[in-house]
C-alpha atoms as a PDB file:
ATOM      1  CA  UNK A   1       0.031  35.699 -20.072  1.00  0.00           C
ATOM      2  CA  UNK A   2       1.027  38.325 -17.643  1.00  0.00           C
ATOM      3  CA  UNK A   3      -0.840  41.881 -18.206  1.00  0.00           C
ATOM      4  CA  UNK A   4      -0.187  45.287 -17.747  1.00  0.00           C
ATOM      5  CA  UNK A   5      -2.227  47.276 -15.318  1.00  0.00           C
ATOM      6  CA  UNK A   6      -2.718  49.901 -18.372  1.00  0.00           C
ATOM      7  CA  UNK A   7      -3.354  46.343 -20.698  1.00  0.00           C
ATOM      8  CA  UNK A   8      -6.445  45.641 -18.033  1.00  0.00           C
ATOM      9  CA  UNK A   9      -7.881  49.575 -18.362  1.00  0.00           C
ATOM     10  CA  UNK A  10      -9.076  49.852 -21.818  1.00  0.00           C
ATOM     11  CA  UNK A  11     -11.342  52.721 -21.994  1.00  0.00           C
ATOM     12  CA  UNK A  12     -13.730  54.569 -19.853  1.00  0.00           C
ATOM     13  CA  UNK A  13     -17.087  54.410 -20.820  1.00  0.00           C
ATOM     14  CA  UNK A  14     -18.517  57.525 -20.571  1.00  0.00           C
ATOM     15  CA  UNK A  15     -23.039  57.239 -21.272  1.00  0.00           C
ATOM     16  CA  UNK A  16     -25.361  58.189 -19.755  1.00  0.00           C
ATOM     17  CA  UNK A  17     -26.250  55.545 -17.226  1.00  0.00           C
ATOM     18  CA  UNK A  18     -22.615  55.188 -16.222  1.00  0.00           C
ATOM     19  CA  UNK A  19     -22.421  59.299 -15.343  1.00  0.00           C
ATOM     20  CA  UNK A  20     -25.273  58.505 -13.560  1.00  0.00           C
ATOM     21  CA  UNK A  21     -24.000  55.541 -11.466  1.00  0.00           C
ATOM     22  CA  UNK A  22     -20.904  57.699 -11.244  1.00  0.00           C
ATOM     23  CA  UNK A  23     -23.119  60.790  -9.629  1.00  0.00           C
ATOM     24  CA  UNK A  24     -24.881  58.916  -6.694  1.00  0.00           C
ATOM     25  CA  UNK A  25     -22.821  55.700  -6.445  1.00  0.00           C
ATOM     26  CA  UNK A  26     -19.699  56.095  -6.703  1.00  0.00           C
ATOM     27  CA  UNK A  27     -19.104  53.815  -9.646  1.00  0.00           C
ATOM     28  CA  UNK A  28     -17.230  53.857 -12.440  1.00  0.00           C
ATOM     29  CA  UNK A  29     -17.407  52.014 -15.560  1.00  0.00           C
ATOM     30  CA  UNK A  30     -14.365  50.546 -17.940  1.00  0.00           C
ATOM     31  CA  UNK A  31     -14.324  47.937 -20.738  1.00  0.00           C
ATOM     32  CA  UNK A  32     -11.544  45.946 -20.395  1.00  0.00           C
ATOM     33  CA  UNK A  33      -9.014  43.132 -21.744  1.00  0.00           C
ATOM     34  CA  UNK A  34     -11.132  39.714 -22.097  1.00  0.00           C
ATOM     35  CA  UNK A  35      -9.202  37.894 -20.010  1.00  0.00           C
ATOM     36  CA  UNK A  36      -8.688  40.195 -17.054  1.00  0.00           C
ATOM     37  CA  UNK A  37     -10.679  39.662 -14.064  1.00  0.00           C
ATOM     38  CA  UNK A  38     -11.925  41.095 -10.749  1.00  0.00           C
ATOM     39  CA  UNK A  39      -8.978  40.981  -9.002  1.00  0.00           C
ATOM     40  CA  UNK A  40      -6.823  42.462 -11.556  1.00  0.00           C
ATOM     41  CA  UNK A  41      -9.355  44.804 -12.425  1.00  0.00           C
ATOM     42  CA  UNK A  42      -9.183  46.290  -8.833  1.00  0.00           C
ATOM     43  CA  UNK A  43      -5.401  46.418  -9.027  1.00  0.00           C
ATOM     44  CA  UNK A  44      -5.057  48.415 -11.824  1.00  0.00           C
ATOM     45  CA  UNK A  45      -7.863  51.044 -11.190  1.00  0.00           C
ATOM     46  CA  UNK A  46      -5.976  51.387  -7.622  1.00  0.00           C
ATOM     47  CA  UNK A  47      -2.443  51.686  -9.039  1.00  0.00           C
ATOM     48  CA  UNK A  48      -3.252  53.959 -12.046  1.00  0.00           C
ATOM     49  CA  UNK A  49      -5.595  56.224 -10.644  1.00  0.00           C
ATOM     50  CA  UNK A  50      -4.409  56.208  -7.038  1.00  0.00           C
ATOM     51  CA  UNK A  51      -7.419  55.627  -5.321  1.00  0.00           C
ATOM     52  CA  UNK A  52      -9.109  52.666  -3.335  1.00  0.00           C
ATOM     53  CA  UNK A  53     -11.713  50.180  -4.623  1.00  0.00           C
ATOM     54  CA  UNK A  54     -14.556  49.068  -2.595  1.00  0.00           C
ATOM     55  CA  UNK A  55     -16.240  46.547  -5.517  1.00  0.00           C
ATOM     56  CA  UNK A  56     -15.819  44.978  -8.776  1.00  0.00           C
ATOM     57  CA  UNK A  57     -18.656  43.404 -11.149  1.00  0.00           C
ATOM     58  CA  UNK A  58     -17.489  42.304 -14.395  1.00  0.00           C
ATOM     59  CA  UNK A  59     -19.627  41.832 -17.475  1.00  0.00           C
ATOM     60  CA  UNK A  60     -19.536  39.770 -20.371  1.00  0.00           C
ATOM     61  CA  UNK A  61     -20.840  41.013 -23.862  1.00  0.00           C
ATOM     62  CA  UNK A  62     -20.921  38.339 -26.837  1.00  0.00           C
ATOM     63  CA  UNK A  63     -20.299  39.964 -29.922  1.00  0.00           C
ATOM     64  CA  UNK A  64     -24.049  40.852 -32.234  1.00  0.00           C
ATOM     65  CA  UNK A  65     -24.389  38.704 -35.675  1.00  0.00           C
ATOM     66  CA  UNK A  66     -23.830  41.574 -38.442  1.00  0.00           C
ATOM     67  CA  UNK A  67     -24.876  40.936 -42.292  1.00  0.00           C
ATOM     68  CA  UNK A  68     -23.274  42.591 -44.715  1.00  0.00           C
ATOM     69  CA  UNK A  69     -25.666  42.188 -48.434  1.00  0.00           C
ATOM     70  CA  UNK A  70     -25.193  37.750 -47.944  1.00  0.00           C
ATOM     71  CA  UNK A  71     -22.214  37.600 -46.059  1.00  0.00           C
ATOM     72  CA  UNK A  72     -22.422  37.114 -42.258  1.00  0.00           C
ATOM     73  CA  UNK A  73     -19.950  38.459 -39.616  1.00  0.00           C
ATOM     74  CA  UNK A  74     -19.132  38.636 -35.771  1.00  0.00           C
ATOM     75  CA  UNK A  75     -18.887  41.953 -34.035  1.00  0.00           C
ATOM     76  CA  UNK A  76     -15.875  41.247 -31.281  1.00  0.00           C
ATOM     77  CA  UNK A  77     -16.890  39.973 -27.771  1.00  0.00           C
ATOM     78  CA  UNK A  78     -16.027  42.485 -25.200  1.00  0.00           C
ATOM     79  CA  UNK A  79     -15.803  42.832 -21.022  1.00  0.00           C
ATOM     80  CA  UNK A  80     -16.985  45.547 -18.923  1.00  0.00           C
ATOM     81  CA  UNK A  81     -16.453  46.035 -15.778  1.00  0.00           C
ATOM     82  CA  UNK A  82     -18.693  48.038 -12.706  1.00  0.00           C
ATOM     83  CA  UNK A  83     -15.737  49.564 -10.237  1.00  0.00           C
ATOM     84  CA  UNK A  84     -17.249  51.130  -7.001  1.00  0.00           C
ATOM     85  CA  UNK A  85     -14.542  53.985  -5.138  1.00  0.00           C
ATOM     86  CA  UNK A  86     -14.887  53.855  -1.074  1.00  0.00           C
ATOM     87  CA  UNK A  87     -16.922  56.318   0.083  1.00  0.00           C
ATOM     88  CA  UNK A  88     -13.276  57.829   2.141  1.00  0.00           C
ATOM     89  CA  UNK A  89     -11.088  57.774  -1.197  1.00  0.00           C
ATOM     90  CA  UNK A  90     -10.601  60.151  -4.272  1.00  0.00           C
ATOM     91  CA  UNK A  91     -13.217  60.405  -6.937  1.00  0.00           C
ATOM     92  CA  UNK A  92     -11.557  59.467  -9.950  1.00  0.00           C
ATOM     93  CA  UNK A  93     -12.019  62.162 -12.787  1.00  0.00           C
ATOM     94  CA  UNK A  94     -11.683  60.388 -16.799  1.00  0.00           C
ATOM     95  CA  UNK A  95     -10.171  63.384 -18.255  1.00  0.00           C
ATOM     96  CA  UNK A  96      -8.122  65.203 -15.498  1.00  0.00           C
ATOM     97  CA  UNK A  97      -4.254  65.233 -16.526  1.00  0.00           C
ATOM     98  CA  UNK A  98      -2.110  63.121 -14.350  1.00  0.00           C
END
């Protein structure tokens, strides 16, 4: 299954520790599709938000067990992914209008 680059992008997650690493690092932080990976991570951030990638680290998160009264359920698994900018390119700004 072919994706979109703006399939791969998600969301921006915007918390503290990523406005941190996003302050003194450089580095941004997404969740993205499950089955995207570094390589298409990297494409996408560089073709929608016109800048150039030094990194990618992707995370897995397995969804938490959740009771409801006796029944069990399955929060959905999810991806994140760390995206480091080169020190030379554009900062990339969540909430600017392109």
């Amino acid at each position: 299954m072919k994706l979109k680059h703006s399939d791969i992008i998600i969301a921006p997650l915007v918390t503290e520790k990523s406005t941190e690493l996003k302050d003194k690092k450089r580095c941004l932080c997404f969740k993205v599709h499950k089955n995207a990976n570094k390589i298409s991570v990297k494409k996408a951030v560089e073709d929608l938000f016109k800048t150039e990638v030094d990194s990618v680290r992707v995370v897995n998160f397995k969804g938490k067990l959740k009771r409801y009264g006796r029944y069990t359920g399955r929060r959905p698994s999810w991806k994140k992914a760390y995206v480091k900018i080169k020190k030379d390119a554009k900062m990339v700004e969540y909430f600017e209008v392109v």
